[in-house]
C-alpha atoms as a PDB file:
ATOM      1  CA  UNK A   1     -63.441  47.160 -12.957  1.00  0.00           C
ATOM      2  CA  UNK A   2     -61.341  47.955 -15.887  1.00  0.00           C
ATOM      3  CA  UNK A   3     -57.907  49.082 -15.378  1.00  0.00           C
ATOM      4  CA  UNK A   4     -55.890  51.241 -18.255  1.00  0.00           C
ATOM      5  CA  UNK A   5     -52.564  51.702 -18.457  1.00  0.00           C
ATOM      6  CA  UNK A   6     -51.205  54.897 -19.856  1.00  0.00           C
ATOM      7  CA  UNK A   7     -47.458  54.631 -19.522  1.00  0.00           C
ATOM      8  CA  UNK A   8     -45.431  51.041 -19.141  1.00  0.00           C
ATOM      9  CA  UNK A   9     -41.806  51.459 -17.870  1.00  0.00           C
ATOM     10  CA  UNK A  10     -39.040  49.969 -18.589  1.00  0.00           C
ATOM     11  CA  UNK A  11     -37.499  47.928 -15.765  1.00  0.00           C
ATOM     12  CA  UNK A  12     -34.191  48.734 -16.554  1.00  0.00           C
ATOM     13  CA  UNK A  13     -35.145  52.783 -17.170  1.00  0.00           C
ATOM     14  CA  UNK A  14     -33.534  55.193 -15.420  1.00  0.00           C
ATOM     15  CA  UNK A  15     -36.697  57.254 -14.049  1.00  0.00           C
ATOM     16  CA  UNK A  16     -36.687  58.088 -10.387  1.00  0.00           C
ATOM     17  CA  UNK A  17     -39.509  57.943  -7.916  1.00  0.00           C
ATOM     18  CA  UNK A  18     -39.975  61.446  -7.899  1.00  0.00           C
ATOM     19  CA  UNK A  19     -40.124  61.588 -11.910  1.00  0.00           C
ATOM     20  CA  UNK A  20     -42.722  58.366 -11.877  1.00  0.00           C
ATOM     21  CA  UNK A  21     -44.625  60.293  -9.217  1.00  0.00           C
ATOM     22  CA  UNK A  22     -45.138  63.591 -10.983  1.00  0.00           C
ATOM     23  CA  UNK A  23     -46.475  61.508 -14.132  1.00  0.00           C
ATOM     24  CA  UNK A  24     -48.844  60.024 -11.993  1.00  0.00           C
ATOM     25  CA  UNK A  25     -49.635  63.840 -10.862  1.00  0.00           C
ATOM     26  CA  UNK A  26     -50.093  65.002 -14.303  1.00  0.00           C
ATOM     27  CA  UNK A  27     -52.177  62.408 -15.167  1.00  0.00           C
ATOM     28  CA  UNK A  28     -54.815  62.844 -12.353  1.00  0.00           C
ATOM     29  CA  UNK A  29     -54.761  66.218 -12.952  1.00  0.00           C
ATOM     30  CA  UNK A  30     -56.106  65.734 -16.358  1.00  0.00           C
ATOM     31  CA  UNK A  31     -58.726  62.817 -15.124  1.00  0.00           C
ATOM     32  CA  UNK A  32     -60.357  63.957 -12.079  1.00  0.00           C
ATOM     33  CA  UNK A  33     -62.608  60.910 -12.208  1.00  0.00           C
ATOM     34  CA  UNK A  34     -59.541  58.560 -12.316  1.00  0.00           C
ATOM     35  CA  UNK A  35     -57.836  56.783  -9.792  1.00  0.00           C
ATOM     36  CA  UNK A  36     -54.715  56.565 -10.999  1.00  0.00           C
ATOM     37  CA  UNK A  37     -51.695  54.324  -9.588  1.00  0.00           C
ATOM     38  CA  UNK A  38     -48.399  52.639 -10.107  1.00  0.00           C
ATOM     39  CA  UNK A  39     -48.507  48.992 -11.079  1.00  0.00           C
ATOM     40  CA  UNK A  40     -45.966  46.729  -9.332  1.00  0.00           C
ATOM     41  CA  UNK A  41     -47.128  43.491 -11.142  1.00  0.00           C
ATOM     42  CA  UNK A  42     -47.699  45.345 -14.957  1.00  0.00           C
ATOM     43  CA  UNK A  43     -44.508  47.968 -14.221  1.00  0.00           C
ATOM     44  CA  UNK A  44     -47.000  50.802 -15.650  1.00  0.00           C
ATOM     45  CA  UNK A  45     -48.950  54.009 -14.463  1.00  0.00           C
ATOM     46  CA  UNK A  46     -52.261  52.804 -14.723  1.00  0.00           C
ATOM     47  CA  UNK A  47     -55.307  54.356 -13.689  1.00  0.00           C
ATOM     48  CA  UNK A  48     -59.508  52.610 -13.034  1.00  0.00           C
ATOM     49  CA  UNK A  49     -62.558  55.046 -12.949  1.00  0.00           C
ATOM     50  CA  UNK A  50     -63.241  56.176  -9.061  1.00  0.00           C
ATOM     51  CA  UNK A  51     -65.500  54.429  -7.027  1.00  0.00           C
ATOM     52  CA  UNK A  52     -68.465  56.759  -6.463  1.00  0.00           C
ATOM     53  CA  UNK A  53     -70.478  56.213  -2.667  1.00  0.00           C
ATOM     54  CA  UNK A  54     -73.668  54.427  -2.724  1.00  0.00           C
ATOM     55  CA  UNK A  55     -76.741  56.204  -1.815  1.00  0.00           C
ATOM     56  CA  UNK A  56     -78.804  54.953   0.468  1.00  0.00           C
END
C-alpha cells in the first residue's frame, strides 16, 4: 500500500497535539478516500488510500 506524506514536522517544533490534530482534520476533509494518520517512525502527517470491503 503506498503511504504519502503531506506534512513532515520538525521534532524540535513547537506545534501542539491539538494543532497536529486539526491538520490531520483538514486534510481528511479534503480526501474522503484517505486514511490519513500521524507517523511516529517518519514524524509526518501521512495519509494511504482506504481500504474498501470485499464483496463476496
Amino acid at each position: 500500500m503506498e503511504t504519502r506524506v503531506h506534512v513532515r514536522i520538525d521534532r524540535n517544533s513547537d506545534l501542539t497535539l491539538r494543532e497536529v490534530l486539526k491538520k490531520i482534520q483538514e486534510i481528511q476533509a479534503e480526501n474522503p478516500e484517505l486514511d490519513v494518520f500521524f507517523d511516529g517512525d517518519q514524524y509526518a502527517i501521512c495519509s494511504r488510500p482506504r481500504k474498501t470491503p470485499e464483496k463476496a
